[in-house]
C-alpha atoms as a PDB file:
ATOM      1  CA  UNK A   1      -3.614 -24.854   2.117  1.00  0.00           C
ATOM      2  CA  UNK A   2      -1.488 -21.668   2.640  1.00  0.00           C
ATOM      3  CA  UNK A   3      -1.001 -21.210   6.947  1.00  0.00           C
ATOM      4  CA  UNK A   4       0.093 -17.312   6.135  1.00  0.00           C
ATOM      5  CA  UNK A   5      -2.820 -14.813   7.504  1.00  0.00           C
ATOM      6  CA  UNK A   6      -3.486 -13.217   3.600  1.00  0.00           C
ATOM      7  CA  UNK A   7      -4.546 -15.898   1.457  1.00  0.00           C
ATOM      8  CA  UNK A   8      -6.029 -14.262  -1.287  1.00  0.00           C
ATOM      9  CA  UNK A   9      -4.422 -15.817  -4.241  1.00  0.00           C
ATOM     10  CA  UNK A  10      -3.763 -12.926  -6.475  1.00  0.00           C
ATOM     11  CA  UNK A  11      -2.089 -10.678  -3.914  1.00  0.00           C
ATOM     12  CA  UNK A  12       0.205 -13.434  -2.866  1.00  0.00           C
ATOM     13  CA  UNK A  13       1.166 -13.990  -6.203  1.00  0.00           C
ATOM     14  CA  UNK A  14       2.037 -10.771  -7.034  1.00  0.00           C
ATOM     15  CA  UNK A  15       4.199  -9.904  -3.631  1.00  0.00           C
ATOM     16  CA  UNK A  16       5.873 -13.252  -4.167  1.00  0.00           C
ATOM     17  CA  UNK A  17       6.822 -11.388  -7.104  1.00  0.00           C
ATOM     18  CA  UNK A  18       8.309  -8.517  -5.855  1.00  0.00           C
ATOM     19  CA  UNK A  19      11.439  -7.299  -5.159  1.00  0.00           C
ATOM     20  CA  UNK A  20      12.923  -4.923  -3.332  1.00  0.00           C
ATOM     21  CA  UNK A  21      11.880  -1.359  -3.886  1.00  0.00           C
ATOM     22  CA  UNK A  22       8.653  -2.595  -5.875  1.00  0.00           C
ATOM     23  CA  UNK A  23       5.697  -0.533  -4.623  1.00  0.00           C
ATOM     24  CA  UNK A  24       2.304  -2.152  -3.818  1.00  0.00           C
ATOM     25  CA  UNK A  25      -0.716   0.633  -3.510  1.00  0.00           C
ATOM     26  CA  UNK A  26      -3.576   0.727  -0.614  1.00  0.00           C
ATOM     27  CA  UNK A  27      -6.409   2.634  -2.400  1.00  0.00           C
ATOM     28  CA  UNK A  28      -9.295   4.061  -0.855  1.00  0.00           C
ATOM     29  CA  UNK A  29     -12.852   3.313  -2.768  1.00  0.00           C
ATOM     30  CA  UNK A  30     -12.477   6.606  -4.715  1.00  0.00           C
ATOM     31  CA  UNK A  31      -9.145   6.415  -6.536  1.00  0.00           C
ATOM     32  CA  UNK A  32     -10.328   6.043 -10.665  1.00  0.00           C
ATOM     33  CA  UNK A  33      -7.660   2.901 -10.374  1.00  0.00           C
ATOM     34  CA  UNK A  34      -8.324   1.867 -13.935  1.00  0.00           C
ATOM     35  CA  UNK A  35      -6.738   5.148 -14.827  1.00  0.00           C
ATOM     36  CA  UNK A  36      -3.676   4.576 -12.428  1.00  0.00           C
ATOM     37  CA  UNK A  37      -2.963   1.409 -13.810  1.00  0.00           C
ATOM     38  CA  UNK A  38       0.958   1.166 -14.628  1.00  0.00           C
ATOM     39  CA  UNK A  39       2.908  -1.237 -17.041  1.00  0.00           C
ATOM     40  CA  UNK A  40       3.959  -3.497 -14.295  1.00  0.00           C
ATOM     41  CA  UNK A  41       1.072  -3.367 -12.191  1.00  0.00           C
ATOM     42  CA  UNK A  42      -1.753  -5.527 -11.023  1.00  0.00           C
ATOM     43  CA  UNK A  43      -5.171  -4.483  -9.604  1.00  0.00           C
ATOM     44  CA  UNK A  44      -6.963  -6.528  -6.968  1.00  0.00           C
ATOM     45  CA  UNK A  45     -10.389  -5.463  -5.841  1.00  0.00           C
ATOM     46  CA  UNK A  46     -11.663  -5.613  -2.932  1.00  0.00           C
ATOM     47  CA  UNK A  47     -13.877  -2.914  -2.221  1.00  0.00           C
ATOM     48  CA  UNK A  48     -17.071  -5.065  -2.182  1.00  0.00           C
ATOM     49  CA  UNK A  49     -18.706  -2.866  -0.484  1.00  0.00           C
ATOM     50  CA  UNK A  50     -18.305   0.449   1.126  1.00  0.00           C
ATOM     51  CA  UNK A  51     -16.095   0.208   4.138  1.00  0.00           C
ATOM     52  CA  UNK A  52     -15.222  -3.114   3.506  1.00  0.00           C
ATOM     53  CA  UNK A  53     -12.453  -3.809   3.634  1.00  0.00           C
ATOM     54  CA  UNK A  54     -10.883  -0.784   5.059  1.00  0.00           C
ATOM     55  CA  UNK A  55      -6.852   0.371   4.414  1.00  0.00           C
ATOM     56  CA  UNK A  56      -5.944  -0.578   7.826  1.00  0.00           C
ATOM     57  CA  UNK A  57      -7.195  -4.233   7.564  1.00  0.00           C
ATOM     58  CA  UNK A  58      -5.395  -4.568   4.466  1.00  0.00           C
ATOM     59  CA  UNK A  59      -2.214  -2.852   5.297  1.00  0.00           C
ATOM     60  CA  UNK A  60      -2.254  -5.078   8.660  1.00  0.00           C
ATOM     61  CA  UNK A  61      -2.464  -8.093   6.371  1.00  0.00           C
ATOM     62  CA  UNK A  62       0.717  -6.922   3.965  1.00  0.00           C
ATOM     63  CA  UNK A  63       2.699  -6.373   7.023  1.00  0.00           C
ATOM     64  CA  UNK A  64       2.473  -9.596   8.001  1.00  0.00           C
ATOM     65  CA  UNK A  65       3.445 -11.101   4.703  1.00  0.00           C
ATOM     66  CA  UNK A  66       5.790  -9.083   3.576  1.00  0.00           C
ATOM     67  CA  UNK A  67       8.927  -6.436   4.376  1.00  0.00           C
ATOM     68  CA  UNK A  68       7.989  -2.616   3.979  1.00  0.00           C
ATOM     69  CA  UNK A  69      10.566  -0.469   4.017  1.00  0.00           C
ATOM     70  CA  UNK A  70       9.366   2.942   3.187  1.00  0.00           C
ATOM     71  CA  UNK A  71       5.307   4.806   2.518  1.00  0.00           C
ATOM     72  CA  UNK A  72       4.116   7.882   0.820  1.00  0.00           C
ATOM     73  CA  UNK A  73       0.604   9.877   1.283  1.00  0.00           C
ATOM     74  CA  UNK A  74      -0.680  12.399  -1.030  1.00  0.00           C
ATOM     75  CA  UNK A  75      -0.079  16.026   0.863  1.00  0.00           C
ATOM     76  CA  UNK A  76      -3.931  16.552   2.422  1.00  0.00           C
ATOM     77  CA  UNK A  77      -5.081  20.310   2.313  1.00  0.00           C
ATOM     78  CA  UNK A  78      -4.374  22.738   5.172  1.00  0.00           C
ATOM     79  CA  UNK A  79      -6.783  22.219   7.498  1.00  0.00           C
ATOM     80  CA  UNK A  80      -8.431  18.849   6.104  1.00  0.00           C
ATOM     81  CA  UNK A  81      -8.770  15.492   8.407  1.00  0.00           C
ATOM     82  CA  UNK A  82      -6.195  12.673   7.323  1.00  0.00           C
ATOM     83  CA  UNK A  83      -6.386  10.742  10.654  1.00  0.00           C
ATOM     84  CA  UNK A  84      -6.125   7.507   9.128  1.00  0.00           C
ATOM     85  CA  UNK A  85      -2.344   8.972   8.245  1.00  0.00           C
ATOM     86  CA  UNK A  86      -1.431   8.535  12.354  1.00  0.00           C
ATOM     87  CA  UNK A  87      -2.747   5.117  12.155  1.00  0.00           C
ATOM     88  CA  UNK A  88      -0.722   4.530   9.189  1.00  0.00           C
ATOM     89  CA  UNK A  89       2.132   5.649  11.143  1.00  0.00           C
ATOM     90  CA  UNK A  90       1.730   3.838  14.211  1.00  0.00           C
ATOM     91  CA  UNK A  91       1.364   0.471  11.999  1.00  0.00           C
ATOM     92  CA  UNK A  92       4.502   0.571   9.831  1.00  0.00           C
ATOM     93  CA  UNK A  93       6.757   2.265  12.865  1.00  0.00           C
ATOM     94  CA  UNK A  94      10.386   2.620  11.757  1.00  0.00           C
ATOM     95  CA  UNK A  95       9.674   2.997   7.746  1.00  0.00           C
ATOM     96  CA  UNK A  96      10.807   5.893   5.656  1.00  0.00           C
ATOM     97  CA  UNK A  97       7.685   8.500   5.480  1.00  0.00           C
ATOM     98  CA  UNK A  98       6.893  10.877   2.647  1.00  0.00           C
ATOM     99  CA  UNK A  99       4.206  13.307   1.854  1.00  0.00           C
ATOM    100  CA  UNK A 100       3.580  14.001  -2.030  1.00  0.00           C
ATOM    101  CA  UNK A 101       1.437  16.579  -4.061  1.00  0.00           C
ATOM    102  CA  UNK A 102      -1.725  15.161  -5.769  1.00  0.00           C
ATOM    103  CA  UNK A 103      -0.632  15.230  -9.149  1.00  0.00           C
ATOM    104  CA  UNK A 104       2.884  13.788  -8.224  1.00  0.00           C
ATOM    105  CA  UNK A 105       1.346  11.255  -5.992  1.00  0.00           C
ATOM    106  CA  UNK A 106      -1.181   9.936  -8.579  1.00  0.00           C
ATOM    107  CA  UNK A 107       2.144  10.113 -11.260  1.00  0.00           C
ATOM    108  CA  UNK A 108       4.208   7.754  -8.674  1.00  0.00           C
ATOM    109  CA  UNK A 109       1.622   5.018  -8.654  1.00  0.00           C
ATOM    110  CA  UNK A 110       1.592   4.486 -12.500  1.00  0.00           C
ATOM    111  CA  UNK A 111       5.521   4.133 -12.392  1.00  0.00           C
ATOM    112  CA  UNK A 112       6.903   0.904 -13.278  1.00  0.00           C
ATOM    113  CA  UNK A 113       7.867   0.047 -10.035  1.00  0.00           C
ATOM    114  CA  UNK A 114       4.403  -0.190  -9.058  1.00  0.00           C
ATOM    115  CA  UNK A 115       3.455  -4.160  -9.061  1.00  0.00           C
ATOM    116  CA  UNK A 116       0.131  -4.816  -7.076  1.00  0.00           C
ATOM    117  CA  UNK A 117      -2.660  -2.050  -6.378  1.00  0.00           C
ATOM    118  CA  UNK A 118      -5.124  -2.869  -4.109  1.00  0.00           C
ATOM    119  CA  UNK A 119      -8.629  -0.997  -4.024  1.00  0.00           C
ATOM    120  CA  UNK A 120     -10.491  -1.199  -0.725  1.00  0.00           C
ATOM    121  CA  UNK A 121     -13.877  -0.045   0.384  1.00  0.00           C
ATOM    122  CA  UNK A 122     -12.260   2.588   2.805  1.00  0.00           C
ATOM    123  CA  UNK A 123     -13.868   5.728   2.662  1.00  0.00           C
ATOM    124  CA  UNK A 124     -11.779   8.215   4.935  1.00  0.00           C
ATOM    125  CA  UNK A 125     -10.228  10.771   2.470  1.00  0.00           C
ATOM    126  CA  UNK A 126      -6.784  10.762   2.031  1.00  0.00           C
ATOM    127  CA  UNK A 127      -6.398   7.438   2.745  1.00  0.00           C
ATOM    128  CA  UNK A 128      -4.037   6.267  -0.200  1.00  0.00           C
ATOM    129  CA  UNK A 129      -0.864   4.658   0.715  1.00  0.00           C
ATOM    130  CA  UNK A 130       1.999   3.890  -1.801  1.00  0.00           C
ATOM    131  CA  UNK A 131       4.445   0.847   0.071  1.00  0.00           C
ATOM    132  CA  UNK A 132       7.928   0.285  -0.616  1.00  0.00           C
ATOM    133  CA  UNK A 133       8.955  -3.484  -0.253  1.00  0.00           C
ATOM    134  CA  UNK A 134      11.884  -4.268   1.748  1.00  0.00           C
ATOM    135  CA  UNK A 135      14.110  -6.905   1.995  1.00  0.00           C
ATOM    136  CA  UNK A 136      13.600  -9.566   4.559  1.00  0.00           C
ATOM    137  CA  UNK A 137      16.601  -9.585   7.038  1.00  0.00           C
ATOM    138  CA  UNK A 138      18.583 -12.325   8.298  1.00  0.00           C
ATOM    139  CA  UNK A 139      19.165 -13.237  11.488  1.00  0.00           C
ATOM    140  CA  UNK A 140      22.798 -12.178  11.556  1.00  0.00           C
ATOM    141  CA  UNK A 141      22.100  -9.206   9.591  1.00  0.00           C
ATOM    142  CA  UNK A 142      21.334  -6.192  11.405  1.00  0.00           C
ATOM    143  CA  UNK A 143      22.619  -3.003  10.619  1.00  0.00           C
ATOM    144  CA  UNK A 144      21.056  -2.226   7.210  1.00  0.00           C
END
């Protein structure tokens, strides 16, 4: 029996399996993910149901599992809503952020680097979030 708070099997697996500066994907219910699948990547589904599970739940979960160093949101159009981007903020605190143009965006989650996409039932636009593992620290490491 695993003690860890994210026990789904296949999502372990996969971040057991990756590295530093692997990416692991949040996607909202309406990213085509079938068509964003990369050569290195795995898809895990969990959008049962709309708004089940949301992005935050899950991103909650992969922070407490495993190091994030870094995030990147697709740009939103001037004047569109992309709230769930503060709360995105507030969760990962001191992580490099970056904003990317659709097309771009969509291009960096097919990239090789990409190892575990997970599809949600969150339906808040804009709501995509590309992760960039970290490394875990040791205790007398502290200035990298």
């Amino acid at each position: 029996m695993l003690k860890t708070p994210v026990i789904h099997p296949t999502i372990m697996e996969v971040l057991a399996r990756s590295g530093h500066f692997a990416q692991v994907v949040i996607a909202d219910g309406n990213l085509p993910v079938g068509a964003m699948t990369g050569p290195n990547s795995t898809t895990v589904h969990l959008n049962f149901k709309p708004s089940l599970l949301d992005a935050i739940t899950v991103l909650e979960g992969i922070l407490e599992v495993c190091p994030v160093q870094g995030a990147i949101v697709m740009e939103k159009p001037v004047g569109a809503n992309a709230e769930i981007h503060d709360a995105y903020k507030k969760l990962l605190g001191e992580v490099t952020w970056n904003e990317m143009e659709r097309w771009t965006f969509y291009d960096k989650i097919r990239d090789p680097n990409t190892t575990l996409i997970i599809q949600t039932g969150e339906q808040r636009r804009f709501a995509n979030l590309i992760l960039t593992v970290g490394v875990v620290k040791m205790a007398e490491e502290s200035n990298f």
